[in-house]
Protein backbone atom coordinates (compact mmCIF):
# COMPACT_ATOMS: atom_id res chain seq x y z
CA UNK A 1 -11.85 -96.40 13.01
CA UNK A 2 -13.58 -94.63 10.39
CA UNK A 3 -14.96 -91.78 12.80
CA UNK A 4 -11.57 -91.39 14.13
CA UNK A 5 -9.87 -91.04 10.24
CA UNK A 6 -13.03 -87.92 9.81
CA UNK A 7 -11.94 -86.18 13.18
CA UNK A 8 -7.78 -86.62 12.05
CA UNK A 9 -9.06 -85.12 8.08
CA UNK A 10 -10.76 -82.40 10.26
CA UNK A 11 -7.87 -81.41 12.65
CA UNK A 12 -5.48 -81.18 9.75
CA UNK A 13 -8.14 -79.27 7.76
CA UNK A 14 -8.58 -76.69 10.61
CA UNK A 15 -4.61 -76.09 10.90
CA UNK A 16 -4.43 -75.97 7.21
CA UNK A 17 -7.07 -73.26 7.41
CA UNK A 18 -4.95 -71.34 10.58
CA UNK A 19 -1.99 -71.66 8.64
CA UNK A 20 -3.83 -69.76 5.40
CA UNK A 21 -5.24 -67.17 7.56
CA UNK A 22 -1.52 -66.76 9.86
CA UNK A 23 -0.37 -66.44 6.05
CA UNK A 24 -2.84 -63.88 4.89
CA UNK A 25 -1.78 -61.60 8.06
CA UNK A 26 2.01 -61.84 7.92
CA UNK A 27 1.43 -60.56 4.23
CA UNK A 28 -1.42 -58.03 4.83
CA UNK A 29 1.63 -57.12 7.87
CA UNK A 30 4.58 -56.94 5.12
CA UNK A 31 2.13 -54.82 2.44
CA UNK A 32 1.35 -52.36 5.35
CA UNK A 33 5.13 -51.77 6.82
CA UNK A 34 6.29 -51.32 2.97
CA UNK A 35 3.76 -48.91 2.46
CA UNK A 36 4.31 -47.14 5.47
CA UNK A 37 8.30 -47.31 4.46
CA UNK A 38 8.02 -45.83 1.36
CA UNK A 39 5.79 -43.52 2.24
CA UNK A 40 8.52 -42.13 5.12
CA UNK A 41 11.03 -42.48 2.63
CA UNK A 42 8.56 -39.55 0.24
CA UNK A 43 8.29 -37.80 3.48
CA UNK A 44 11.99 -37.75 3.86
CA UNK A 45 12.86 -36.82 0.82
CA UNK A 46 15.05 -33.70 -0.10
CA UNK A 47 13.33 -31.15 -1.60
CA UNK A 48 15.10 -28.66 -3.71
CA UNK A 49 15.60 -25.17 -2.41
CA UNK A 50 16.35 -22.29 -4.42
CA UNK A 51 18.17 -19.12 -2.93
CA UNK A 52 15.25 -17.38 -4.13
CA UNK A 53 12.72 -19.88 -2.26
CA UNK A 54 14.58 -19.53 0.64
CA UNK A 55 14.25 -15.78 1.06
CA UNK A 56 10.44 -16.33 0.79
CA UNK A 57 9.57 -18.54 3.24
CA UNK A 58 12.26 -16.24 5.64
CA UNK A 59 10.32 -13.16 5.17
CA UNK A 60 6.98 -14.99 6.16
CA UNK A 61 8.42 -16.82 8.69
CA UNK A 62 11.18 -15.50 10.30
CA UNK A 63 10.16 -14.33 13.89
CA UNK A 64 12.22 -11.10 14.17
CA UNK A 65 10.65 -10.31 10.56
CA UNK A 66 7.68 -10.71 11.98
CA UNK A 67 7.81 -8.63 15.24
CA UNK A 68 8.83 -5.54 13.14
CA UNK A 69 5.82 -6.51 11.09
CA UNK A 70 3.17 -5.85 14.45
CA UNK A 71 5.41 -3.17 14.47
CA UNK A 72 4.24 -1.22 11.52
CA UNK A 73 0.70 -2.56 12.40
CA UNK A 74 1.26 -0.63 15.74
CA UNK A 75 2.15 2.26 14.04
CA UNK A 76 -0.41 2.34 11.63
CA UNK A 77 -3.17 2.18 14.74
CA UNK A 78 -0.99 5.04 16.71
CA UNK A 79 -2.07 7.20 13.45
CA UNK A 80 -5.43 6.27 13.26
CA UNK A 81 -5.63 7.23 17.10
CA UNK A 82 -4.46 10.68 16.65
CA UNK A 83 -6.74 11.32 13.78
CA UNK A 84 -9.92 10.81 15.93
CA UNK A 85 -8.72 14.34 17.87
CA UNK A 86 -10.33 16.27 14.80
CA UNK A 87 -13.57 15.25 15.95
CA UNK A 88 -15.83 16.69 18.81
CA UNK A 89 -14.55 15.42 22.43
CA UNK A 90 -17.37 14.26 25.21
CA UNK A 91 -17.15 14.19 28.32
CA UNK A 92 -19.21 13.72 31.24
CA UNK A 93 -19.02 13.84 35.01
CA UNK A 94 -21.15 12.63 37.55
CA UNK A 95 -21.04 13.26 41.32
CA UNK A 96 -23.02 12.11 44.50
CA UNK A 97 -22.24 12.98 47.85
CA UNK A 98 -24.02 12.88 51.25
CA UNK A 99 -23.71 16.27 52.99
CA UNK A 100 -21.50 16.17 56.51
CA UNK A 101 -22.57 19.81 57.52
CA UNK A 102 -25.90 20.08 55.86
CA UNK A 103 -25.35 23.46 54.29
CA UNK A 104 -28.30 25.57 53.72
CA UNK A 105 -28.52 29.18 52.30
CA UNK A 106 -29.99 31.91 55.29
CA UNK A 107 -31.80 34.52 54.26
CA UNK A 108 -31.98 37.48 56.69
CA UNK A 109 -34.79 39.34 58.21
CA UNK A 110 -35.73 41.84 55.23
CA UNK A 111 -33.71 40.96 53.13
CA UNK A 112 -35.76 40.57 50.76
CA UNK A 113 -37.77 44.01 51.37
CA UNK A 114 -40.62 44.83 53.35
CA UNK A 115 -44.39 44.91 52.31
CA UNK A 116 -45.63 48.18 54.72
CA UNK A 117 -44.09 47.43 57.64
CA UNK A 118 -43.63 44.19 57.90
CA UNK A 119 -40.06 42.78 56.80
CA UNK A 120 -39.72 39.94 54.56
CA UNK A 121 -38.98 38.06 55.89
CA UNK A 122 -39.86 38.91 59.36
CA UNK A 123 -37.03 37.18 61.02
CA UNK A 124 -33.89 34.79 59.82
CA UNK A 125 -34.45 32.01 57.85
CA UNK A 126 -32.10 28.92 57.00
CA UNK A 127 -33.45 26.77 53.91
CA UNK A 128 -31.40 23.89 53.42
CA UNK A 129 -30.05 23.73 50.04
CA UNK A 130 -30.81 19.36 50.25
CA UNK A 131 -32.03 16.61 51.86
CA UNK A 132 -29.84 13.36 51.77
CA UNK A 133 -27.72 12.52 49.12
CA UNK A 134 -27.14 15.29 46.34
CA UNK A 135 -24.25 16.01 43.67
CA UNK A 136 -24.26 17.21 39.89
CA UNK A 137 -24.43 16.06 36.44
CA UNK A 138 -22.04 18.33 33.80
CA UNK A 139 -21.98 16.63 30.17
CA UNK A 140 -19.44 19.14 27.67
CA UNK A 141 -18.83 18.75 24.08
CA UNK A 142 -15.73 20.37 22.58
CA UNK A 143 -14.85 20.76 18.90
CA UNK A 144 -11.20 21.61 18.07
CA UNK A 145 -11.27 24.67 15.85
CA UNK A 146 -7.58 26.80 15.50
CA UNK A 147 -6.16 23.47 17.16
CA UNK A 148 -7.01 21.63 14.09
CA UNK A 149 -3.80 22.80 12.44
CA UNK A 150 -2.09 21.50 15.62
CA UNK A 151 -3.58 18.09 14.95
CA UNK A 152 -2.90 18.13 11.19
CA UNK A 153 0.51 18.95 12.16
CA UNK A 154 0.51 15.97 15.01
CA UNK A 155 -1.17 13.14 12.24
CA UNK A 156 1.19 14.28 9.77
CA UNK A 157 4.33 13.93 12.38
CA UNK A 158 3.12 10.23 13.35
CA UNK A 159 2.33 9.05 9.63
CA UNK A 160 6.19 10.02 9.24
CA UNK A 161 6.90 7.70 12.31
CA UNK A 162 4.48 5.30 10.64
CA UNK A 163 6.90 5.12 7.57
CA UNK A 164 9.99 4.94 10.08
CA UNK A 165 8.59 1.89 11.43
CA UNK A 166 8.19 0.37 8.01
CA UNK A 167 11.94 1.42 6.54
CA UNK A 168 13.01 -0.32 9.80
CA UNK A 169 11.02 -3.44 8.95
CA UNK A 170 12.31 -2.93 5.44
CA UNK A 171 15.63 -2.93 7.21
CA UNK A 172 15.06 -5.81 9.25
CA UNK A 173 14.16 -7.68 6.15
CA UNK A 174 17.00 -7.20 4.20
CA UNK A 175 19.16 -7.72 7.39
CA UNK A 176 17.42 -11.39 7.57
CA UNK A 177 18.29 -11.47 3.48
CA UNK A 178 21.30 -11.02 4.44
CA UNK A 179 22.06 -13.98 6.47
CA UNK A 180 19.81 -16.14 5.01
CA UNK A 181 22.50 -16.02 1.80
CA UNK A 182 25.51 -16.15 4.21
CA UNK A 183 24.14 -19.10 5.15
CA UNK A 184 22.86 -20.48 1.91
CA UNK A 185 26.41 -19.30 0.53
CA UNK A 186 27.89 -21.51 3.28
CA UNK A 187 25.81 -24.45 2.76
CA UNK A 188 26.84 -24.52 -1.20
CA UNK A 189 30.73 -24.19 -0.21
CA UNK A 190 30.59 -26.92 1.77
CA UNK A 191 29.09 -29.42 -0.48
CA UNK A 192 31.54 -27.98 -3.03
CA UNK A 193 34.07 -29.03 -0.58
CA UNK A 194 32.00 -32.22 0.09
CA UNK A 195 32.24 -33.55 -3.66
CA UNK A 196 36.12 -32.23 -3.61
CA UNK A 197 36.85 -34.60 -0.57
CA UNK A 198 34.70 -37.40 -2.11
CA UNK A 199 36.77 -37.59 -5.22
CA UNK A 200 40.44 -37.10 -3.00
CA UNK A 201 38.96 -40.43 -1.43
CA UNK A 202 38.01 -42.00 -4.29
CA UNK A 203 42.26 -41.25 -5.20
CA UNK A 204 43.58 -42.52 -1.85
CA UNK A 205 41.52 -45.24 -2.16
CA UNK A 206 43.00 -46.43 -5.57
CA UNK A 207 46.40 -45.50 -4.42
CA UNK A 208 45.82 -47.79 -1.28
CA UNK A 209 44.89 -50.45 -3.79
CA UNK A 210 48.21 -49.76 -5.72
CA UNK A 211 50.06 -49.99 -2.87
CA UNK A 212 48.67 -53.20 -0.95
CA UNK A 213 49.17 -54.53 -4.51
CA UNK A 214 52.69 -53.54 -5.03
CA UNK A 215 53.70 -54.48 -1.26
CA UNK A 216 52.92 -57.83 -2.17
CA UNK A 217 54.78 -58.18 -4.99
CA UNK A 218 57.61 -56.55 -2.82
CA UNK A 219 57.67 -53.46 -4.89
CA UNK A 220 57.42 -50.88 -2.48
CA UNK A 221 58.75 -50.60 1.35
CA UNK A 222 56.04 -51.74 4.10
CA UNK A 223 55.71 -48.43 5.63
CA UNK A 224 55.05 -47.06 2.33
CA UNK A 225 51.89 -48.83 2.40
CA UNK A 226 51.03 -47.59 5.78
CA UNK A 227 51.67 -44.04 4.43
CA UNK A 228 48.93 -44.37 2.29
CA UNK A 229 46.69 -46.22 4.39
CA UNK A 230 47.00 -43.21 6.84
CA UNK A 231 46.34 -41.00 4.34
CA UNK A 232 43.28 -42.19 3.29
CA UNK A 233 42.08 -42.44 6.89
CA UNK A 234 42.86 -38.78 7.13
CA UNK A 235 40.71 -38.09 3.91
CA UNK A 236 38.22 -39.88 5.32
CA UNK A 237 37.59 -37.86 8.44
CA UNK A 238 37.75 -34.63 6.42
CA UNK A 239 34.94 -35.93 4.42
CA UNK A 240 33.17 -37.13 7.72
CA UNK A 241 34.42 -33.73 9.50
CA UNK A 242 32.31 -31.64 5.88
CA UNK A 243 29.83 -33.99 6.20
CA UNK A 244 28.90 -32.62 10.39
CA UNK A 245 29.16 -29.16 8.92
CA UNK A 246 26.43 -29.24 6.59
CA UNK A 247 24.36 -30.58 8.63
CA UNK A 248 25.05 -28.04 11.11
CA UNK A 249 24.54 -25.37 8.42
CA UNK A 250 21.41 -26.95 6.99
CA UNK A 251 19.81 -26.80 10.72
CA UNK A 252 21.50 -23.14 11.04
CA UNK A 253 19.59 -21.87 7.84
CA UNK A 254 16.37 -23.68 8.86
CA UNK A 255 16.16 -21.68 11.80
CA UNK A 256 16.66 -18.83 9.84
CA UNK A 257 13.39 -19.50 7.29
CA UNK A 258 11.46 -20.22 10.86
CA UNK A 259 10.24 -24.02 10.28
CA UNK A 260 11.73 -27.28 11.81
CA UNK A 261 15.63 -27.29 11.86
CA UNK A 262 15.41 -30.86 10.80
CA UNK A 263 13.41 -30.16 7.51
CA UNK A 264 15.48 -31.93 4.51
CA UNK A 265 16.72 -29.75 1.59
CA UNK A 266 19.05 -29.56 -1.37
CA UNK A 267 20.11 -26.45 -3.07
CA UNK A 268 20.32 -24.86 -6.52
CA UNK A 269 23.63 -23.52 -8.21
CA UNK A 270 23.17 -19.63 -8.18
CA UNK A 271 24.24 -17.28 -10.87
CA UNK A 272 27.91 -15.83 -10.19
CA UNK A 273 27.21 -12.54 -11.07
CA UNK A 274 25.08 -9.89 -11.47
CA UNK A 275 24.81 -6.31 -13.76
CA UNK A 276 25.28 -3.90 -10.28
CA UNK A 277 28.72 -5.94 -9.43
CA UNK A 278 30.41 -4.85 -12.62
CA UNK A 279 29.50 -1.25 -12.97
CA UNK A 280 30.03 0.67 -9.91
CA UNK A 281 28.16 3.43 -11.32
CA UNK A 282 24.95 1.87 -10.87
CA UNK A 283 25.07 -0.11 -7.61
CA UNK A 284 25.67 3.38 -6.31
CA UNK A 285 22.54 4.39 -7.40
CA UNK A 286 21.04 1.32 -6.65
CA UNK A 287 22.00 1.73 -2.90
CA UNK A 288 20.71 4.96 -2.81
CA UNK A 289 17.34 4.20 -4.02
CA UNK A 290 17.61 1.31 -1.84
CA UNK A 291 18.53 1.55 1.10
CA UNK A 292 16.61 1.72 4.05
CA UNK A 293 19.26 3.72 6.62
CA UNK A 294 18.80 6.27 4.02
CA UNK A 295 14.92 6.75 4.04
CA UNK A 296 15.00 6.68 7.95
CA UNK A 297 17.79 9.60 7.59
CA UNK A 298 14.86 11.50 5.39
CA UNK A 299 12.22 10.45 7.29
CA UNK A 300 14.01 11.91 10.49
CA UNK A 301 14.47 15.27 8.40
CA UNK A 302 11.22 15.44 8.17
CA UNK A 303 9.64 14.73 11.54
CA UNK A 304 12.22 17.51 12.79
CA UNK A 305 11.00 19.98 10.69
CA UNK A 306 6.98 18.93 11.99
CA UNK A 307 8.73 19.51 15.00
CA UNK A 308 9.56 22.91 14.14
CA UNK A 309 6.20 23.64 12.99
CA UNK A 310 4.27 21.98 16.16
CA UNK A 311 6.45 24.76 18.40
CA UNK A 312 5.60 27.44 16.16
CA UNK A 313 1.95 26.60 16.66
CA UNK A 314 2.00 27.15 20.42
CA UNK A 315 1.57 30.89 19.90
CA UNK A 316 -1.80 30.16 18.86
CA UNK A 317 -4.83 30.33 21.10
CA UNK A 318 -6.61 27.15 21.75
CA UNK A 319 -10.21 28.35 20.53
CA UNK A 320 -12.78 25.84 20.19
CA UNK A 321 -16.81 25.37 20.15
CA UNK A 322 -17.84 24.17 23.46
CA UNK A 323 -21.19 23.20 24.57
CA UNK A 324 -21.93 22.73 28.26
CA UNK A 325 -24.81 21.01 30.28
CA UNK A 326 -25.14 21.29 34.04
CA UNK A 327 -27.58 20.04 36.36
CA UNK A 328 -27.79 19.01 40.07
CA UNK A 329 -28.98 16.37 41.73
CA UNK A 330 -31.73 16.63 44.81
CA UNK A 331 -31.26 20.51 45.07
CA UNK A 332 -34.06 23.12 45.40
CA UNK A 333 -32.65 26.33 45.45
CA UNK A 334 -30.27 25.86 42.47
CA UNK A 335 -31.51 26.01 39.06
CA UNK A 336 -32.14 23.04 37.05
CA UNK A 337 -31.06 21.80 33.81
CA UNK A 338 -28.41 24.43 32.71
CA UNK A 339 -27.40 24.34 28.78
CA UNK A 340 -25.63 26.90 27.15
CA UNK A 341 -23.41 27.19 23.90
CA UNK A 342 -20.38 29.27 22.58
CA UNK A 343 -16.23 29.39 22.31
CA UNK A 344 -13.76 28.39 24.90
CA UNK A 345 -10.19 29.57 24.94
CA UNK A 346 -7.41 28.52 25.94
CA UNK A 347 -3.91 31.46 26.21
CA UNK A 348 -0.67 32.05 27.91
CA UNK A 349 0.22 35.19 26.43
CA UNK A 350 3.54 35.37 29.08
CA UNK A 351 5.65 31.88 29.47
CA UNK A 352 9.23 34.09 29.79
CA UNK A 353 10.89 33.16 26.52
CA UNK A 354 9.53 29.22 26.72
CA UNK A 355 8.19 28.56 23.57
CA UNK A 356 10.89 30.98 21.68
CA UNK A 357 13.55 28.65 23.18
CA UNK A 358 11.47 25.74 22.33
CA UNK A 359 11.58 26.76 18.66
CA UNK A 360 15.11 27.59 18.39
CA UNK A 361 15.76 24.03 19.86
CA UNK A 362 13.70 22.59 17.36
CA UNK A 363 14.95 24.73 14.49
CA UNK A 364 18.70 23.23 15.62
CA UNK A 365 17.42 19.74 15.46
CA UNK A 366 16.42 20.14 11.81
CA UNK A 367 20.02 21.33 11.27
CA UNK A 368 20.57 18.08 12.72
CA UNK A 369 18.93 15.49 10.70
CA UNK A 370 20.00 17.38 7.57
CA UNK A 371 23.38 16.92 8.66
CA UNK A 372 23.35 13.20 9.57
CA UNK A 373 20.99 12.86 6.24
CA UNK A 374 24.70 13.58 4.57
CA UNK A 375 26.79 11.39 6.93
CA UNK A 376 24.03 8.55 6.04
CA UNK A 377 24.50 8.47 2.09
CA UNK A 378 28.38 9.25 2.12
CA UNK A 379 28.49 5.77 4.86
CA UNK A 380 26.50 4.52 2.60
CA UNK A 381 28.27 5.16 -1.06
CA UNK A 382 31.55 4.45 1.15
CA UNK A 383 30.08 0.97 2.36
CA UNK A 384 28.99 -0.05 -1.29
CA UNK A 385 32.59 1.01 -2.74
CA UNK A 386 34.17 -0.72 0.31
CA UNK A 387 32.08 -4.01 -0.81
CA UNK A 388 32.52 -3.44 -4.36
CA UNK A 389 35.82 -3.72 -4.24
CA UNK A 390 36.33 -6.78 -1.56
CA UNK A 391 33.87 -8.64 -4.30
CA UNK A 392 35.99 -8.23 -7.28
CA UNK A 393 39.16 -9.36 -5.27
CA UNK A 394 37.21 -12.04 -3.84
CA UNK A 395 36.26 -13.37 -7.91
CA UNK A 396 39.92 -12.82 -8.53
CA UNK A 397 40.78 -14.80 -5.91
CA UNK A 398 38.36 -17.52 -6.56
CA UNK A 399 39.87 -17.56 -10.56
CA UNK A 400 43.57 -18.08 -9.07
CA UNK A 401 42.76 -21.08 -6.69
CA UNK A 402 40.53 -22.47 -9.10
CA UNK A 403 43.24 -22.83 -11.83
CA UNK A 404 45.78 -23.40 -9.10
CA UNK A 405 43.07 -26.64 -7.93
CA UNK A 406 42.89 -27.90 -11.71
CA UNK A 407 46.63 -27.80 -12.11
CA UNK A 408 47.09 -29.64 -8.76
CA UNK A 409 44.46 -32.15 -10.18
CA UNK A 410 45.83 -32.75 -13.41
CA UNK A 411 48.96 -33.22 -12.36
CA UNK A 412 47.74 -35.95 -10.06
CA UNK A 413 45.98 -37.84 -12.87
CA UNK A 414 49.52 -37.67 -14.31
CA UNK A 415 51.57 -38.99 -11.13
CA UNK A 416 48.72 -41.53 -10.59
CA UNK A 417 48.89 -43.05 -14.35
CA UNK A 418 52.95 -43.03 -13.84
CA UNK A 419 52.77 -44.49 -10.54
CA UNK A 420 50.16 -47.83 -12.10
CA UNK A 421 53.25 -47.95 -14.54
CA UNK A 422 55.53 -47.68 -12.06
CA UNK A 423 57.28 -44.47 -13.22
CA UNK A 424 57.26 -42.93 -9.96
CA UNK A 425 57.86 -43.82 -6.53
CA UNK A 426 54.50 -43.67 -3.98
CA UNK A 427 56.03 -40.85 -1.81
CA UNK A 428 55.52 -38.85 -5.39
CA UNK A 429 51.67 -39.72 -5.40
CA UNK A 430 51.43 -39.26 -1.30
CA UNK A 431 53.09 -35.52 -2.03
CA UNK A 432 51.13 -34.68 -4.69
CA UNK A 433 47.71 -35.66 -2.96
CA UNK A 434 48.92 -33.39 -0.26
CA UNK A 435 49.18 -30.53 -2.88
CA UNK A 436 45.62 -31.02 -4.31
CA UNK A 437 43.95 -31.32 -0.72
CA UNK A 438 45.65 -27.88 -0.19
CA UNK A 439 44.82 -26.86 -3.05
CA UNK A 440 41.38 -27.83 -2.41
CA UNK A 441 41.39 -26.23 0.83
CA UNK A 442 42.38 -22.73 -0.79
CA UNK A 443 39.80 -23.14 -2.86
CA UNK A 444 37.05 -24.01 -0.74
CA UNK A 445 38.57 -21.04 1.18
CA UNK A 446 38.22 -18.61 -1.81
CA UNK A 447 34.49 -20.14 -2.19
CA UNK A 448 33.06 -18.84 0.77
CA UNK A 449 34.96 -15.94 0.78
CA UNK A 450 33.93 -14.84 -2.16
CA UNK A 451 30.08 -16.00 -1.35
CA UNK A 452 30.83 -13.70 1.74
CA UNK A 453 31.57 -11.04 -0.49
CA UNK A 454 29.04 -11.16 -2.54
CA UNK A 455 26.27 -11.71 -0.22
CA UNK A 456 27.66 -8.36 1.85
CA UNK A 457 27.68 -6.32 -1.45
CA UNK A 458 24.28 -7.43 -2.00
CA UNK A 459 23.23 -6.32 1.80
CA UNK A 460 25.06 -3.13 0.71
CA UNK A 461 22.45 -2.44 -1.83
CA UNK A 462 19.75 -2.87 0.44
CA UNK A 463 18.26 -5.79 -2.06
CA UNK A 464 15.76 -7.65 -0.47
């Protein structure tokens, strides 16, 4: 009986034990999953974003950014290739053939002269010139000399395409600038519009309130009620409606900075205006300093005038140091190991009136590129007046709906406190949330146009 009372203490002493150690992993279990929780919940976390930030990261990551970066890499290599034509050129060239019709060289009885009598030599004899296979070595070495100005003019014609391909990725850049604040601009209207709809909720709601309370007192008709009951509804999908768009928006500009589209943000307020959008004077000459379409225009200018110069240059004579080596292979009659030194040149005194044509072509291209050089900086001062203007309507704009919005929501603070007293009928405080969600709307509207506005001035700057 005793034994039997041990083994019972030691069974419930063993599931006492399981029971500890079940314990001990359940909570080891619940420690883990709330670390892991909170540590997604760090992860997930919305990181502020700055306008400013977000242009950096989209000029280091944005793709197209970077494909007119290799671009200017390219360009820079294309120079660096044409400078190596300054230097001495080798070239070698090696032949072996087997002979078909085994030539030989014949030399004829006395041909050589006679000794006495006797011709030499005294009758017709072939000597084969080789024996199997045979061929040639020839190894030259040419240094530029009067073509050197040719090749000056060449390097400094693809340096100027060199700086094309950077205005273009200077272009590209600001392009990318560009949307990235369209779409930074559009991400701050609409949680603008977001906090707007929240608080036109947070009215319908309290109205709705009102209302249930006031249909059961009998105070107001039944379909009164419903009225507002279907107006909140409606505020309620706007606010869900806003809600899809910047997240659409957020995903949009993610894209645009070249990392995941799902990557959490917040943004920063930005400043609503800057010194070059209130005195014309000097965003004009801000533009002009700035602006990439009118370095390409210059660029071009130039590049038609090395043009000009490259054509003039073909008059020249090619002259150059050469240095030639010449040997062949398994020959015996032919001399061996040939090496001789001097100048090679290179003429076409007569090409009919080419290179004269060739010149005035060139000479009309400059006319050209002057000419569009113009057109560029008059589009330009015409696109940055255009812009100017659109901006300061825009602000105007922005100023009337704003006041017309605070009007609209003042006077529904007033309706509202009449309506708790009962000063007013509901169909009052129904119409007048109608006029502040237009007036909302408007605004909003005004927002991004004037965040449109702005962001296309500052594209019309060329700021990057």
């Amino acid at each position: 009986m005793e034994s039997l009372t041990q083994r019972n203490r030691a069974r419930v002493k063993r599931r006492v034990n399981r029971a500890i150690s079940l314990c001990r992993i359940l909570a080891g279990l619940t420690f883990f999953w709330s670390f892991l929780s909170s540590a997604q919940d760090v992860t997930k976390e919305e990181l502020e974003l700055s306008l400013a930030d977000a242009v950096k990261i989209a000029l280091t990551n944005n793709r197209p950014v970077q494909l007119a970066k290799l671009d200017v890499t390219k360009s820079l290599l294309q120079v660096s290739e044409v400078k190596t034509r300054r230097f001495p050129m080798f070239n070698t060239n090696l032949l072996a053939t087997g002979d078909i019709t085994s030539p030989a060289f014949t030399f004829k009885e006395g041909s050589l002269g006679t000794i006495g009598t006797t011709p030499i030599p005294t009758k017709d004899t072939p000597i084969p010139l080789s024996h199997g296979v045979t061929g040639y070595v020839i190894a030259t070495v040419d240094q530029p000399l009067t073509q050197l100005y040719q090749i000056h003019l060449a390097i400094r014609e693809q340096e100027l395409s060199s700086d094309l391909s950077k205005e273009k990725y200077r272009g590209k850049q600001q392009s990318i600038v560009a949307d990235v604040k369209q779409s930074y601009y559009a991400v701050l209207q609409t949680e603008s519009a977001m906090d707007a709809q929240q608080a036109l909720v947070k009215q319908y709601r309290e109205t709705d309130r009102l209302a249930t309370q006031y249909l059961a007192q009998k105070s107001i008709l039944k379909s009164d009620s419903l009225d507002a009951k279907a107006q909140l509804a409606q505020a309620q999908h706007q606010l869900i409606t806003l809600s899809d768009n910047l997240v659409t928006q957020k995903e949009h500009l993610n894209d645009l900075l070249g990392r995941d589209i799902d990557t959490p943000f917040r943004t920063q307020p930005v400043p609503p205006e800057t010194p070059q959008e209130l005195d014309l004077k000097q965003a004009r000459q801000t533009a002009i300093e700035q602006r990439p379409e009118i370095h390409e225009a210059k660029i071009d200018v130039g590049r038609a005038e090395y043009d000009l110069k490259l054509a003039k240059s073909q008059y020249l004579p090619a002259i150059g140091a050469a240095v030639r080596y010449f040997t062949p292979i398994n020959t015996e009659l032919l001399p061996q190991n040939i090496l001789s030194a001097g100048l090679a040149m290179t003429w076409d005194p007569f090409d009919w009136g080419r290179r004269r044509d060739e010149v005035k072509e060139k000479d009309v291209t400059v006319q050209q590129s002057e000419v569009q050089l113009d057109q560029v900086r008059s589009q330009i001062l015409l696109d940055v007046d255009n812009t100017f203007r659109k901006l300061n309507e825009s602000r105007s704009l922005l100023a009337v709906a704003q006041a017309a919005r605070d009007a609209a929501n003042e006077k529904l603070h007033e309706v509202n406190d009449q309506f708790a007293q009962s000063s007013v009928l509901l169909r009052d405080v129904l119409k007048q949330q109608a006029a502040v969600a237009s007036a909302n709307h408007d605004y909003e509207e005004s927002l991004l146009a004037f965040w449109n506005a702005k962001a296309l001035f500052e594209k019309a700057l060329g700021e990057e």
